[in-house]
N, C-alpha and C. Protein backbone atom coordinates (compact mmCIF):
# COMPACT_ATOMS: atom_id res chain seq x y z
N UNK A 1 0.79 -1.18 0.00
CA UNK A 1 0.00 0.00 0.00
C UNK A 1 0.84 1.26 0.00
N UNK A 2 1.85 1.41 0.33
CA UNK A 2 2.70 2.21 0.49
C UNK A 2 3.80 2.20 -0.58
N UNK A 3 3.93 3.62 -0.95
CA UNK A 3 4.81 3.87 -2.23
C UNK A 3 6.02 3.14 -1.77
N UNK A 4 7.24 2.98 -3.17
CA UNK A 4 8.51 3.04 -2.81
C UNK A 4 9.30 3.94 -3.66
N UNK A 5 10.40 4.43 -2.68
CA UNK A 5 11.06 5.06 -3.36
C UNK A 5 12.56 4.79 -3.83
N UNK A 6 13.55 5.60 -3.72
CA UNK A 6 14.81 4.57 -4.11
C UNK A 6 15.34 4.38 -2.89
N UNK A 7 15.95 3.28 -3.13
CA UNK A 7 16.66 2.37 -1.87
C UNK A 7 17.54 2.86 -1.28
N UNK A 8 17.87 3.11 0.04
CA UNK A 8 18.82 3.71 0.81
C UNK A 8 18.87 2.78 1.69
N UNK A 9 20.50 2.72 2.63
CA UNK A 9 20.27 2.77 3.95
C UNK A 9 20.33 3.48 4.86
N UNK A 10 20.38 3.14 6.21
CA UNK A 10 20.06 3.99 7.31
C UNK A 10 21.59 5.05 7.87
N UNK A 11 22.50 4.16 7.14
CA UNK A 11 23.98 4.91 7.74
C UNK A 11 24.13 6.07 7.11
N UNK A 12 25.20 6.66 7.29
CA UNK A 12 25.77 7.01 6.20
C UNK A 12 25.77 9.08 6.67
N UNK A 13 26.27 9.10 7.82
CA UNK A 13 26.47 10.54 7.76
C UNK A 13 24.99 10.77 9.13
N UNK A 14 25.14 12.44 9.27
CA UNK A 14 23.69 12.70 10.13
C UNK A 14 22.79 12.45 9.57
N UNK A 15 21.34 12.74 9.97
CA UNK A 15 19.94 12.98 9.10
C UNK A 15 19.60 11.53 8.23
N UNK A 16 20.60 10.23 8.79
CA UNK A 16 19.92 9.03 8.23
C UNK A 16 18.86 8.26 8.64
N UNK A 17 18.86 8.68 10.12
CA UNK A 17 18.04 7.95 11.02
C UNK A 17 16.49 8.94 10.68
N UNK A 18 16.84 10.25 10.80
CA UNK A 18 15.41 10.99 10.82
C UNK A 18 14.72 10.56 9.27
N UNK A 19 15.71 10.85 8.42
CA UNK A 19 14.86 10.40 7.02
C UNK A 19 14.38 9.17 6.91
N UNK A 20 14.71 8.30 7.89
CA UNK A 20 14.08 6.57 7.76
C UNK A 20 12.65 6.80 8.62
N UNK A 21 12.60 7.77 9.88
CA UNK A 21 11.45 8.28 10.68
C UNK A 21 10.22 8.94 10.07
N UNK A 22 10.85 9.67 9.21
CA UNK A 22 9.94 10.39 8.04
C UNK A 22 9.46 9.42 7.25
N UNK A 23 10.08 8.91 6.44
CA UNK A 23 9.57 7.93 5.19
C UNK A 23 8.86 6.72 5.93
N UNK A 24 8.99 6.10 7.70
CA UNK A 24 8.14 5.50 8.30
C UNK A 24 6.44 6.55 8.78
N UNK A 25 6.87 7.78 8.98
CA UNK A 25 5.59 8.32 9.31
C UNK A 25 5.10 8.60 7.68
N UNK A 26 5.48 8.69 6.88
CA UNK A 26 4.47 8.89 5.37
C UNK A 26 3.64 7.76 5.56
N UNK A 27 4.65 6.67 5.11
CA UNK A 27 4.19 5.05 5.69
C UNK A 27 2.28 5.17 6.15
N UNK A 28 2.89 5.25 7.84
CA UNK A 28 1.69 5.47 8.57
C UNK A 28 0.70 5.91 7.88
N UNK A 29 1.03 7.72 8.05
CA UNK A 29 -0.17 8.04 7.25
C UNK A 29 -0.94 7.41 5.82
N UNK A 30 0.40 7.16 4.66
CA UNK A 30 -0.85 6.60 3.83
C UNK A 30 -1.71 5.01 3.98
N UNK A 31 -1.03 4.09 4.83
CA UNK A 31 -2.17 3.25 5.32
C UNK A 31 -2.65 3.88 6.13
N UNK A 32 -3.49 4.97 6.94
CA UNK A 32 -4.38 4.84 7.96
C UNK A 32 -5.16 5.52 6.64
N UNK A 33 -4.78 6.78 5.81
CA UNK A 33 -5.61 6.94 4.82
C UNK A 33 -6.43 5.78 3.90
N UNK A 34 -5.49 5.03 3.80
CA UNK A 34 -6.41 4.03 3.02
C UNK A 34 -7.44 2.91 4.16
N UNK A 35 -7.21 2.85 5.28
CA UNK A 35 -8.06 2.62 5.83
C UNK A 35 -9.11 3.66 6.12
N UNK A 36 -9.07 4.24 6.27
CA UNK A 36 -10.08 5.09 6.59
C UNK A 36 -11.10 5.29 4.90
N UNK A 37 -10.42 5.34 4.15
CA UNK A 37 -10.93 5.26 2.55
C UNK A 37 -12.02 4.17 2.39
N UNK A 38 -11.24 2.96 2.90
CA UNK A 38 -11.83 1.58 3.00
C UNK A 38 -13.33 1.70 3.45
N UNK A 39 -13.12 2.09 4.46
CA UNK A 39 -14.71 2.63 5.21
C UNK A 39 -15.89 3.35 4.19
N UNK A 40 -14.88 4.58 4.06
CA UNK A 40 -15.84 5.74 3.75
C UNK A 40 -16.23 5.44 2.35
N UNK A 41 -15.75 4.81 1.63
CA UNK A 41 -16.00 4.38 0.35
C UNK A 41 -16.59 2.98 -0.12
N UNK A 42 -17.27 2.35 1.57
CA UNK A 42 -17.91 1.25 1.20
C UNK A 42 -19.06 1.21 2.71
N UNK A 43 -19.54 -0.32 2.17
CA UNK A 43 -20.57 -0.33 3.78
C UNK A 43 -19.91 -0.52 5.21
N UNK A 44 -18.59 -1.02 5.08
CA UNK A 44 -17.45 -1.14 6.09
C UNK A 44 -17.51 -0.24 7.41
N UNK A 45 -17.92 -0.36 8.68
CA UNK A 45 -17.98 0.02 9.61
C UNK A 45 -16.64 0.43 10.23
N UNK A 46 -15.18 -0.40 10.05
CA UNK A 46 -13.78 -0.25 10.36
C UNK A 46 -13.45 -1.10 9.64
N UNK A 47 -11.91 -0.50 9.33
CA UNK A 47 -11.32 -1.35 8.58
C UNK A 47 -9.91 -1.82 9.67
N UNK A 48 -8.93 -2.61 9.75
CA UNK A 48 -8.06 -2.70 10.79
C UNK A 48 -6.88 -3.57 9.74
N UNK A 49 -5.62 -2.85 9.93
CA UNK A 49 -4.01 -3.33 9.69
C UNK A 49 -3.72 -4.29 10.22
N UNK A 50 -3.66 -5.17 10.00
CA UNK A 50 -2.70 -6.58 11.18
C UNK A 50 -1.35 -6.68 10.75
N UNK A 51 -0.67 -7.12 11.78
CA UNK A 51 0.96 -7.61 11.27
C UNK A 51 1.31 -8.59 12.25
N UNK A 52 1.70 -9.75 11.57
CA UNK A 52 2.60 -11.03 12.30
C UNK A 52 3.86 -10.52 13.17
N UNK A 53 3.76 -10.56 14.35
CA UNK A 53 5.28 -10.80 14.53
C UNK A 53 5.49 -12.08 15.42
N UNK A 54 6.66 -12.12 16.01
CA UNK A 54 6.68 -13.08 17.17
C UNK A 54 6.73 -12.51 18.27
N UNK A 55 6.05 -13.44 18.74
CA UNK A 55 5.79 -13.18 20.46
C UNK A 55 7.21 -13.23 21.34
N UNK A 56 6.71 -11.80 21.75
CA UNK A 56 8.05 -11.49 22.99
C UNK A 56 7.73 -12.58 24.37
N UNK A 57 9.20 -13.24 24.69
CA UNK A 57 9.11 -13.90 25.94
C UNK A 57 10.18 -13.51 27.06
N UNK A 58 9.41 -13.38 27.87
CA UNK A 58 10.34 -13.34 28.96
C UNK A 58 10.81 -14.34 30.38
N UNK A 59 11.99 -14.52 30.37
CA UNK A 59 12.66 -15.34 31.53
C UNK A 59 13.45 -15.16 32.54
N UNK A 60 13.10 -15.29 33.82
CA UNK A 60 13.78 -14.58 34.77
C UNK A 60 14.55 -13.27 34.99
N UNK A 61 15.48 -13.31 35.09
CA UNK A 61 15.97 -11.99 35.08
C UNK A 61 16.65 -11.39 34.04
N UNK A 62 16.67 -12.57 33.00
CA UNK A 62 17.29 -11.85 32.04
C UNK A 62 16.89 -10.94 30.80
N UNK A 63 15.35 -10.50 31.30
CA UNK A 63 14.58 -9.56 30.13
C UNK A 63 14.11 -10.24 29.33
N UNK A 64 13.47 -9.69 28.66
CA UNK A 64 12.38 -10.11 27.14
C UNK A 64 13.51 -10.14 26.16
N UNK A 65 12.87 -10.99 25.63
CA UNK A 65 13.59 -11.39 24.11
C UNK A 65 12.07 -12.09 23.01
N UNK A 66 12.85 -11.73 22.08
CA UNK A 66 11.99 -11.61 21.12
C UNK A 66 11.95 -13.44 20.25
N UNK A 67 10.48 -13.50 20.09
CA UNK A 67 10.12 -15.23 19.73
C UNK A 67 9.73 -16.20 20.79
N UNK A 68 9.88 -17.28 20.39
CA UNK A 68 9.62 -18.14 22.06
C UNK A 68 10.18 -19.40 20.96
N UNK A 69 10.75 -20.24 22.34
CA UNK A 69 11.26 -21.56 21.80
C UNK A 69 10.57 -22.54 20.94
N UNK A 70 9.08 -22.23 20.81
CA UNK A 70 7.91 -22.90 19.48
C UNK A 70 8.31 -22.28 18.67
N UNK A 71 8.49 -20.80 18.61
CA UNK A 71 8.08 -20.30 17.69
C UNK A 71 7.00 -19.32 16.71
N UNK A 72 6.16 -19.46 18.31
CA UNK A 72 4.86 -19.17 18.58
C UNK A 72 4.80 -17.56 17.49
N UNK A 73 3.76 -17.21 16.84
CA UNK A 73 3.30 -15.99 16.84
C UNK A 73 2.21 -14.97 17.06
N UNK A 74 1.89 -14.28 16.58
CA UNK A 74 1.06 -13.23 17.54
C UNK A 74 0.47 -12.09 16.82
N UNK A 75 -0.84 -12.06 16.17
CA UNK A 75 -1.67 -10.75 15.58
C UNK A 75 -1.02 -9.67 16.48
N UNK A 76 -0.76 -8.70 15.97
CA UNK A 76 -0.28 -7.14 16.06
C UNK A 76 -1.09 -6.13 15.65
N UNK A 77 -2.20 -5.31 15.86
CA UNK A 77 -2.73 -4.28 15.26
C UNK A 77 -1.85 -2.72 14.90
N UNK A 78 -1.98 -3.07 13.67
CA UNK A 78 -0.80 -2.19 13.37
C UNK A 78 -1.68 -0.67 13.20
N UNK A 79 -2.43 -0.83 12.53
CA UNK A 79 -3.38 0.89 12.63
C UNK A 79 -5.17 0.28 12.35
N UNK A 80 -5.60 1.21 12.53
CA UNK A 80 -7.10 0.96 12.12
C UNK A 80 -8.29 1.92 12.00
N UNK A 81 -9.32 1.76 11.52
CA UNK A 81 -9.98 3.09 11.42
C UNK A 81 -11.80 2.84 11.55
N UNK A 82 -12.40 3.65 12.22
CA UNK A 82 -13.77 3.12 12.24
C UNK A 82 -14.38 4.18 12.10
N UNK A 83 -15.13 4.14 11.35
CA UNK A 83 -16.49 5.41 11.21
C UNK A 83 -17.08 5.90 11.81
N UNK A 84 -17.15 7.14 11.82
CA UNK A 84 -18.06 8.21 12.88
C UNK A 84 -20.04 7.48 12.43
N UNK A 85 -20.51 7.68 13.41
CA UNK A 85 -21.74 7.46 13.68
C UNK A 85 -22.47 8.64 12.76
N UNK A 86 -23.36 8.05 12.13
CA UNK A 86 -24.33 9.08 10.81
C UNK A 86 -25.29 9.28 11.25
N UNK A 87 -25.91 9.02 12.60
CA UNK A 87 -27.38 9.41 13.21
C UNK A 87 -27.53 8.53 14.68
N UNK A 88 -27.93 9.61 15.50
CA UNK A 88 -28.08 8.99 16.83
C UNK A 88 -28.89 8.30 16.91
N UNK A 89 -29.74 7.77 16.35
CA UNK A 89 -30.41 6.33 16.09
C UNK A 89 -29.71 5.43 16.63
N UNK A 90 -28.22 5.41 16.03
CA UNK A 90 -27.64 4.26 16.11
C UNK A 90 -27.08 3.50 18.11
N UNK A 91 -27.27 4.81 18.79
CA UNK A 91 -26.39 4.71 20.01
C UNK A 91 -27.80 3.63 20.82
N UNK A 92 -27.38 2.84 21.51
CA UNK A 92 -27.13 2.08 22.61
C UNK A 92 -28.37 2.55 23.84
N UNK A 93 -29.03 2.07 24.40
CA UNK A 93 -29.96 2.83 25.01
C UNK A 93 -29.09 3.65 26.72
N UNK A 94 -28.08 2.99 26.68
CA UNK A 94 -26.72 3.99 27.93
C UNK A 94 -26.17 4.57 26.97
N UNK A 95 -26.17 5.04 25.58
CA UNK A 95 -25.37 5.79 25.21
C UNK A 95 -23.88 5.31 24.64
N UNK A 96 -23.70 4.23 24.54
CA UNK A 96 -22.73 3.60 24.68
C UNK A 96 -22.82 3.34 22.47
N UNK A 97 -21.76 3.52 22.13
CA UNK A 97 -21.90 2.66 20.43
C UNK A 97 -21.09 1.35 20.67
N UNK A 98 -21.37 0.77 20.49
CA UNK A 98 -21.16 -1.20 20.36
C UNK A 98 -20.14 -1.24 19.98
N UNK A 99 -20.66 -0.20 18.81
CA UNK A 99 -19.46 -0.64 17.73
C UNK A 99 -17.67 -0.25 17.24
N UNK A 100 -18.34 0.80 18.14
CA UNK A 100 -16.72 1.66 18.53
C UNK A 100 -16.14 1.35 20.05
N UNK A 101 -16.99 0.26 20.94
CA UNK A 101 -16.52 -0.49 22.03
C UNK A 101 -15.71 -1.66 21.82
N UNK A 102 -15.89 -2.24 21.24
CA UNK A 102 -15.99 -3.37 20.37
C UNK A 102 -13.96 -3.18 19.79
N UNK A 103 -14.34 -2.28 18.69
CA UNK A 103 -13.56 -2.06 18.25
C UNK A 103 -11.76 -1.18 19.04
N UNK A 104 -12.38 -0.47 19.98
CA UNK A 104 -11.36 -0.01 21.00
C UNK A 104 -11.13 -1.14 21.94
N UNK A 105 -11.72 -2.03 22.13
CA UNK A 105 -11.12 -3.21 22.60
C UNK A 105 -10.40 -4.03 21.80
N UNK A 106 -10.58 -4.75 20.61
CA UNK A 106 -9.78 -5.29 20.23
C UNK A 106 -8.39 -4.72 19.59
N UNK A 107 -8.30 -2.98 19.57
CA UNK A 107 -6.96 -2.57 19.81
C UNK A 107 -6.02 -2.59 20.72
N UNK A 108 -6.06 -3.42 21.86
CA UNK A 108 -5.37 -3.36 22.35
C UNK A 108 -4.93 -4.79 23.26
N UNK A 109 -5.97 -5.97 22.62
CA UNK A 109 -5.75 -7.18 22.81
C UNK A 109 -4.91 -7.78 21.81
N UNK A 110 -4.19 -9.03 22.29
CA UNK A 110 -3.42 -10.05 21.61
C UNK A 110 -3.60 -10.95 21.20
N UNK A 111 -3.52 -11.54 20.26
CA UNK A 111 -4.31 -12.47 19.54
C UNK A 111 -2.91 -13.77 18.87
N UNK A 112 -3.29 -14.91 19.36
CA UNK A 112 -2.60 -16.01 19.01
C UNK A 112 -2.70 -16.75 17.55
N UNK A 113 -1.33 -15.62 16.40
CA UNK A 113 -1.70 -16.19 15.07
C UNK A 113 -2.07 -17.59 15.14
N UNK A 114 -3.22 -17.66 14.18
CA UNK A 114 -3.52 -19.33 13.90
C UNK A 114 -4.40 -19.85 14.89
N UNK A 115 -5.52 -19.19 15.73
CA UNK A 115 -5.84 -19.62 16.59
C UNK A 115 -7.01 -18.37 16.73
N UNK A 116 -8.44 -19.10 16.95
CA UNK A 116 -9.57 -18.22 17.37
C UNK A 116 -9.93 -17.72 15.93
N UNK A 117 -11.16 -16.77 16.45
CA UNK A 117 -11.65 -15.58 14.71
C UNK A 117 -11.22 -14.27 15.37
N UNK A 118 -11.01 -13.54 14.34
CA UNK A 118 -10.88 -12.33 14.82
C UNK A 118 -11.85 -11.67 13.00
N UNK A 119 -13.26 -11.07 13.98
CA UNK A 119 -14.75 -10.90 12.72
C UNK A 119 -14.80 -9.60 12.89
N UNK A 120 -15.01 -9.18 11.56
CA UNK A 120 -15.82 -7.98 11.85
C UNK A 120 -16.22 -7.26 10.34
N UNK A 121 -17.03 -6.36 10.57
CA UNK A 121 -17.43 -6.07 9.11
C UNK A 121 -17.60 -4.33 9.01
């Protein structure tokens, strides 16, 4: 989803690290734009980024480290976007929207790739 441009690396003098920060926040922005697009340009209530990584483990005193001896991995919500409400019709008889509860919860849960549903529409 995200442009490319020409290949660099990160060394190479000052101002290498910030230009890799920049070209990661364009990044950002144009997937949350296209999520948010996703929505507004269909019946889609939220749309949501996932990314694999491995699961951080930790052992005694010697800190977290990254993976686990399976191998195990782990849904990551990388960005996501959900639609503003088009008529108070829609709210909850406490006031509450479902659907943006719903959804602020599963930002911030962990999810065991390969394992369970993770639904939504």
């Amino acid at each position: 989803m995200v442009g490319s441009g020409a290949a660099g690396g990160g060394g190479g003098g000052g101002g290498g690290g910030d230009h890799a920060r920049s070209k990661e926040a364009a990044g950002m922005m144009a997937l949350h734009e296209a999520l948010r697009n996703v929505c507004l340009n269909s019946d889609w209530t939220y749309s949501v980024f996932w990314t694999i990584r491995p699961r951080p483990r930790c052992r005694g005193g010697n800190g977290c480290k990254v993976g686990d001896d399976n191998g195990s991995l782990m849904l990551m919500w990388e960005d996501g976007f959900c639609r503003p409400r088009v008529a108070e019709c829609l709210e909850d008889i406490d006031g509450e929207d479902p659907v943006r509860k719903a959804f602020s919860k599963m930002s911030i849960q962990l999810y065991n790739y390969g394992e369970g549903w993770v639904l939504g529409r």
